[in-house]
PDB file of N, CA and C in Angstrom:
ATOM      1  N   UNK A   1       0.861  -1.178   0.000  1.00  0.00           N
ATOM      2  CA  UNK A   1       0.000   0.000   0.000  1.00  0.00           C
ATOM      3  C   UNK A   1       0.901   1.233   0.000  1.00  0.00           C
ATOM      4  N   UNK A   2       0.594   2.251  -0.974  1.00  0.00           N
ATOM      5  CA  UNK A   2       1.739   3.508  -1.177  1.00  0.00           C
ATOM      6  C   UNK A   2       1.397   4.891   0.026  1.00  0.00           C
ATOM      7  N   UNK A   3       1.792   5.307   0.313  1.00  0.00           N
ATOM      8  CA  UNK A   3       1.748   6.339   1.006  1.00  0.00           C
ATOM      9  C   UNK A   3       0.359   7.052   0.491  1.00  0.00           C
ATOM     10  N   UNK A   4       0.409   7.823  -0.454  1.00  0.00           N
ATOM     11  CA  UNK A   4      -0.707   8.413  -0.529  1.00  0.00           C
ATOM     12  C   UNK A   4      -2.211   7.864  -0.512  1.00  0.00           C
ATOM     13  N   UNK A   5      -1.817   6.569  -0.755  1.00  0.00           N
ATOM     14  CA  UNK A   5      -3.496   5.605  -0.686  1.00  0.00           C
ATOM     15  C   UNK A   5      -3.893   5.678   1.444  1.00  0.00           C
ATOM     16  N   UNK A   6      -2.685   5.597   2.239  1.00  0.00           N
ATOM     17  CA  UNK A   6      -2.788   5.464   3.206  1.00  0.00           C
ATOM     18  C   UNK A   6      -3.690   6.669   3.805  1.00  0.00           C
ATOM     19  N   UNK A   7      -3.038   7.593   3.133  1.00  0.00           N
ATOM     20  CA  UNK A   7      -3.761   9.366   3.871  1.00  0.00           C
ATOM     21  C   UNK A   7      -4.457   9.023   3.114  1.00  0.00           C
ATOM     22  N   UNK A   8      -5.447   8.410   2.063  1.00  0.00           N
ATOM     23  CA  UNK A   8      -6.623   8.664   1.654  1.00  0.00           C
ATOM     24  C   UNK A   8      -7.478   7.597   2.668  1.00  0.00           C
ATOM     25  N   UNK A   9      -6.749   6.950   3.008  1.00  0.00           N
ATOM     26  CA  UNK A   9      -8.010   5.929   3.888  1.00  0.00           C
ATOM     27  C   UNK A   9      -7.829   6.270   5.621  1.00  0.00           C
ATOM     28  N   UNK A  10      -6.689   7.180   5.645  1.00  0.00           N
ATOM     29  CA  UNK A  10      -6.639   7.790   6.955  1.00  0.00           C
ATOM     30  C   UNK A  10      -7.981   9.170   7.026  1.00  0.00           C
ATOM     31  N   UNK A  11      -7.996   9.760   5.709  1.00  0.00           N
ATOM     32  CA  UNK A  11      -8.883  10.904   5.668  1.00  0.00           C
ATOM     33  C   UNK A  11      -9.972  10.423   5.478  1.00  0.00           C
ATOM     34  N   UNK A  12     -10.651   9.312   5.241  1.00  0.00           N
ATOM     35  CA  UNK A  12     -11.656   8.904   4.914  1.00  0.00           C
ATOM     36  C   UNK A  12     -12.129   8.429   6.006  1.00  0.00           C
ATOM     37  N   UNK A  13     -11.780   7.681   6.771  1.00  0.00           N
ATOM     38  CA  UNK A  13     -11.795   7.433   8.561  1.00  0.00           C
ATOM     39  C   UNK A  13     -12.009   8.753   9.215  1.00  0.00           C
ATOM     40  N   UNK A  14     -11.356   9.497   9.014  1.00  0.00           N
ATOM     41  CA  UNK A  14     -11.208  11.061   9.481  1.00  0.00           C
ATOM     42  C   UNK A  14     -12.894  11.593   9.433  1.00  0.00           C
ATOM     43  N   UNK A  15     -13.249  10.920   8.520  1.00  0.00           N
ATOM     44  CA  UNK A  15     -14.808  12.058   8.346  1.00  0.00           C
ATOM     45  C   UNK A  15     -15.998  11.260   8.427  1.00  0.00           C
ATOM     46  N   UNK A  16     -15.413  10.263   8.689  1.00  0.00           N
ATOM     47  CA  UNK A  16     -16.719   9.081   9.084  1.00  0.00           C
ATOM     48  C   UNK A  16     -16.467   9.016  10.533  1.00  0.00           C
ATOM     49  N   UNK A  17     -15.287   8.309  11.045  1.00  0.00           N
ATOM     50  CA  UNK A  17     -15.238   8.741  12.697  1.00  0.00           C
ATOM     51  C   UNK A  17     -14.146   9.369  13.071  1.00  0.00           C
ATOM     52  N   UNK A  18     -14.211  10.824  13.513  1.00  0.00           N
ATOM     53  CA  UNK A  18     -12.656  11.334  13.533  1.00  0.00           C
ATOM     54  C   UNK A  18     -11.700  10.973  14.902  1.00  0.00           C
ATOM     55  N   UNK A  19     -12.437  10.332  15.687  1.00  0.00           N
ATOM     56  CA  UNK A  19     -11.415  10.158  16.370  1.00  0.00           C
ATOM     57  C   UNK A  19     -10.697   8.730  15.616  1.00  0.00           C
ATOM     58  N   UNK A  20     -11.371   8.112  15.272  1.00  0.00           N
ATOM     59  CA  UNK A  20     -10.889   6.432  15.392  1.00  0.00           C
ATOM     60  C   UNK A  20     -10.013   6.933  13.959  1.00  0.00           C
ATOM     61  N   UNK A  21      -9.916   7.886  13.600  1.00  0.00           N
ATOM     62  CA  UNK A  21      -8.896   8.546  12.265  1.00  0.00           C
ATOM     63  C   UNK A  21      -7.693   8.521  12.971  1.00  0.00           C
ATOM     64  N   UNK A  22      -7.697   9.381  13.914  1.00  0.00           N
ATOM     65  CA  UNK A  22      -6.897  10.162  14.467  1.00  0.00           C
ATOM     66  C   UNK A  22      -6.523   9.121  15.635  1.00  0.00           C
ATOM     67  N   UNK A  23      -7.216   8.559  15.858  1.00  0.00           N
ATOM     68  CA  UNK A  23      -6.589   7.361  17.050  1.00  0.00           C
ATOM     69  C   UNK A  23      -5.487   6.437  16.335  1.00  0.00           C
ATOM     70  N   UNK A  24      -5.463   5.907  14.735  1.00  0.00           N
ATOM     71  CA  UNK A  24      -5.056   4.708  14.093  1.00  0.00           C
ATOM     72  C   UNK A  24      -3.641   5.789  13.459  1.00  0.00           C
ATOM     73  N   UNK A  25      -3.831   6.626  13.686  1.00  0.00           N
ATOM     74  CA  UNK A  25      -2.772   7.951  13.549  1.00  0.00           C
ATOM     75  C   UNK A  25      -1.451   8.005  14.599  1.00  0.00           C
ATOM     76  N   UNK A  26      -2.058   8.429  15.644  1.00  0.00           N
ATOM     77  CA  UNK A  26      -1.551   8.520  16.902  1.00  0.00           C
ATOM     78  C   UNK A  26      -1.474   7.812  17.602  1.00  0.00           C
ATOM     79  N   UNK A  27      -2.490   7.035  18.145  1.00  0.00           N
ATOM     80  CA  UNK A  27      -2.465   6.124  19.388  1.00  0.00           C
ATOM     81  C   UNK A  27      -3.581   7.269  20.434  1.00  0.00           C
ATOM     82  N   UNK A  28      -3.600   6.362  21.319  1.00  0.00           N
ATOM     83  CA  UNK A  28      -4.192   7.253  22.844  1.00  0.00           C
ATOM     84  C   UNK A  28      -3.587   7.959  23.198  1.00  0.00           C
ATOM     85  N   UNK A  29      -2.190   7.776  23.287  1.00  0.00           N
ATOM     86  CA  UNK A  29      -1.808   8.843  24.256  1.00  0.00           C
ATOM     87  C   UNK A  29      -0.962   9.919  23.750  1.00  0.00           C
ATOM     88  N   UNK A  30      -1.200  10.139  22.670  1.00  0.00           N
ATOM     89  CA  UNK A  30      -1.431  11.302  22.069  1.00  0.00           C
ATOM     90  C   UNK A  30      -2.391  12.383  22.404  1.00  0.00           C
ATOM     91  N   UNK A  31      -2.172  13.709  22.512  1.00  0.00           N
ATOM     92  CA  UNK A  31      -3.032  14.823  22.592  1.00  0.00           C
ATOM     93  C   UNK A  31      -3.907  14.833  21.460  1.00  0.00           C
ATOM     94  N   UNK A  32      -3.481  14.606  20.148  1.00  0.00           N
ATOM     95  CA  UNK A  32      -4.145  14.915  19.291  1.00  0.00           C
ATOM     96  C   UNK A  32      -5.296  14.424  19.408  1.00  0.00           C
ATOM     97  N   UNK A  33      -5.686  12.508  19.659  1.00  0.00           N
ATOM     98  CA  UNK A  33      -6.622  11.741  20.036  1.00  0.00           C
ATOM     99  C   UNK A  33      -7.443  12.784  20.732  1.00  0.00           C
ATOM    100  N   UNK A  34      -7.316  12.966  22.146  1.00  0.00           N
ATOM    101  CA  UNK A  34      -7.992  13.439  22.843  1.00  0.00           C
ATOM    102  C   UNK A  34      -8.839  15.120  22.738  1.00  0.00           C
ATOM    103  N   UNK A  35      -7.593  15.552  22.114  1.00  0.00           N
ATOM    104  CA  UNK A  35      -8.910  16.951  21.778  1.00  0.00           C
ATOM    105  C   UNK A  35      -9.839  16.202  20.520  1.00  0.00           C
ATOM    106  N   UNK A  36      -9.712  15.435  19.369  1.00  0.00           N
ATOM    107  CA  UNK A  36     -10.192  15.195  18.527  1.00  0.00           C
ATOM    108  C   UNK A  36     -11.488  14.557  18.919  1.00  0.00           C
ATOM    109  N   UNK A  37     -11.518  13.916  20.207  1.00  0.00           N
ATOM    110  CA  UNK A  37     -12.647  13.472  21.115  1.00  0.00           C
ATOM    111  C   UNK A  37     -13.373  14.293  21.190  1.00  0.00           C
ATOM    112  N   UNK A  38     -12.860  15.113  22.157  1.00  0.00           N
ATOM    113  CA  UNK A  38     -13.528  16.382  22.893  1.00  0.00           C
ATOM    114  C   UNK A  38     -14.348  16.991  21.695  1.00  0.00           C
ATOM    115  N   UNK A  39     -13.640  17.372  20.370  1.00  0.00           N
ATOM    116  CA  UNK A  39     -14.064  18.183  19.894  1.00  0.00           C
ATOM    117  C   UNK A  39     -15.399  17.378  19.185  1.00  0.00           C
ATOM    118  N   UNK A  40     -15.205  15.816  18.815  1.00  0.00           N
ATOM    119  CA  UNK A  40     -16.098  15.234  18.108  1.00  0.00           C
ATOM    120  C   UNK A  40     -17.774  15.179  19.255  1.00  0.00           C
ATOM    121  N   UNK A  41     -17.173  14.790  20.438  1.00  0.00           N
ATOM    122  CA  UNK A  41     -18.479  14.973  21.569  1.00  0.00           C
ATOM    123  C   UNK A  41     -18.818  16.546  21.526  1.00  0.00           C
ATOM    124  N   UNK A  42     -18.506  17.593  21.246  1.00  0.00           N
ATOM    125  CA  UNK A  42     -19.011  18.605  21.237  1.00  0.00           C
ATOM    126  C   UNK A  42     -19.841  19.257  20.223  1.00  0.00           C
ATOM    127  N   UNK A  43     -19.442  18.422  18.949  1.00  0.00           N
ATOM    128  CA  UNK A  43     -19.803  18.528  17.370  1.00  0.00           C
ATOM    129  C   UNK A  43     -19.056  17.834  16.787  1.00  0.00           C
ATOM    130  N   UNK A  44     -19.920  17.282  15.633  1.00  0.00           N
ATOM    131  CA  UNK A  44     -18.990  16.353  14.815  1.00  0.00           C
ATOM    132  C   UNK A  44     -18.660  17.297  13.334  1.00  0.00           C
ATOM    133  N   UNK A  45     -19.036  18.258  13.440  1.00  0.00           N
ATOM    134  CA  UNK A  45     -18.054  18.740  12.149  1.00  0.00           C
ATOM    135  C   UNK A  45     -16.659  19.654  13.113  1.00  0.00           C
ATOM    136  N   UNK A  46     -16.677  20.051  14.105  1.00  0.00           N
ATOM    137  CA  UNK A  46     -15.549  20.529  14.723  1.00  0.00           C
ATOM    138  C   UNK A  46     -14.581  19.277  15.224  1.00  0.00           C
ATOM    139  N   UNK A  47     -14.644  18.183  15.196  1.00  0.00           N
ATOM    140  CA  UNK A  47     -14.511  16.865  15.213  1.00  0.00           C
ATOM    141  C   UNK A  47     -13.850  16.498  13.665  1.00  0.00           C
ATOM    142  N   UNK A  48     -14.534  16.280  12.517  1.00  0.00           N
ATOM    143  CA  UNK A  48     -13.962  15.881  11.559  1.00  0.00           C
ATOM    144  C   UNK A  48     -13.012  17.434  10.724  1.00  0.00           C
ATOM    145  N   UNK A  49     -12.982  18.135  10.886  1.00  0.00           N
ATOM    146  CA  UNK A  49     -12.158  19.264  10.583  1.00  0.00           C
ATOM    147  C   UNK A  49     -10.346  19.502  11.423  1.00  0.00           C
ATOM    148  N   UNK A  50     -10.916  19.208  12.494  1.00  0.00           N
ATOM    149  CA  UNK A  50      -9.732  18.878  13.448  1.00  0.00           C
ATOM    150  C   UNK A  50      -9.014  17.547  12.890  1.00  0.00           C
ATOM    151  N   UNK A  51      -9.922  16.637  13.216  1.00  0.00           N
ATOM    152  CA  UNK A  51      -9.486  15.221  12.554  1.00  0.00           C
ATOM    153  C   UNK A  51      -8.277  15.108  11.460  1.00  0.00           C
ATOM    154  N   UNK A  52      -9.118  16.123  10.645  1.00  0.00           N
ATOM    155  CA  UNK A  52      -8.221  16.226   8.600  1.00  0.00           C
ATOM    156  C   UNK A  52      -6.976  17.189   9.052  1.00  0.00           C
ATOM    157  N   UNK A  53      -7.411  18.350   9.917  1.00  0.00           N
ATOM    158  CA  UNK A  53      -6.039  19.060   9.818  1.00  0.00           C
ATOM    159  C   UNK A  53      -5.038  17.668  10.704  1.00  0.00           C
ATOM    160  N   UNK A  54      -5.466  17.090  11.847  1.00  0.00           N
ATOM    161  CA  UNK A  54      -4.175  16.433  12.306  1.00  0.00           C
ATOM    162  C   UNK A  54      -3.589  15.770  11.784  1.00  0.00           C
ATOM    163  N   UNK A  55      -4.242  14.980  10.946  1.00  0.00           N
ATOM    164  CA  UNK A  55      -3.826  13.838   9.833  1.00  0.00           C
ATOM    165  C   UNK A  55      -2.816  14.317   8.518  1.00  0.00           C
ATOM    166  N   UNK A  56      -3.366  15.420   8.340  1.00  0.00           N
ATOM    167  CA  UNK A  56      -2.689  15.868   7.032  1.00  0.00           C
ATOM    168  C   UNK A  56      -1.311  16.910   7.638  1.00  0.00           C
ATOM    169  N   UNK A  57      -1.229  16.895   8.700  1.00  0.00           N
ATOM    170  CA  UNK A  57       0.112  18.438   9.072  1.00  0.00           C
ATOM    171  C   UNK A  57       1.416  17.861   8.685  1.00  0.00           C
TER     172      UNK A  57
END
């Protein structure tokens, strides 16, 4: 699997569930995980926006 197919199925995770994007990214104990939580329980488009920027930086 090439790199760029990966960020496409990392971003695609990203906007269906952004944490579990951003979890298979990072791990738990990562910060990123955890605001990406926060932000998805608060709203899920402030959730999948966060998600894409962490994935893609």
């Amino acid at each position: 699997m090439s790199e760029g197919t990966a960020n496409c199925v990392d971003i695609l995770l990203a906007i269906l569930l952004p944490p579990l994007g951003v979890f298979l990214k990072f791990g738990c104990h990562q910060v990123e995980f955890w605001i990406c939580l926060v932000l998805t329980l608060f709203g899920y488009i402030p959730g999948i926006i966060y998600a894409i920027y962490a994935i893609t930086k």
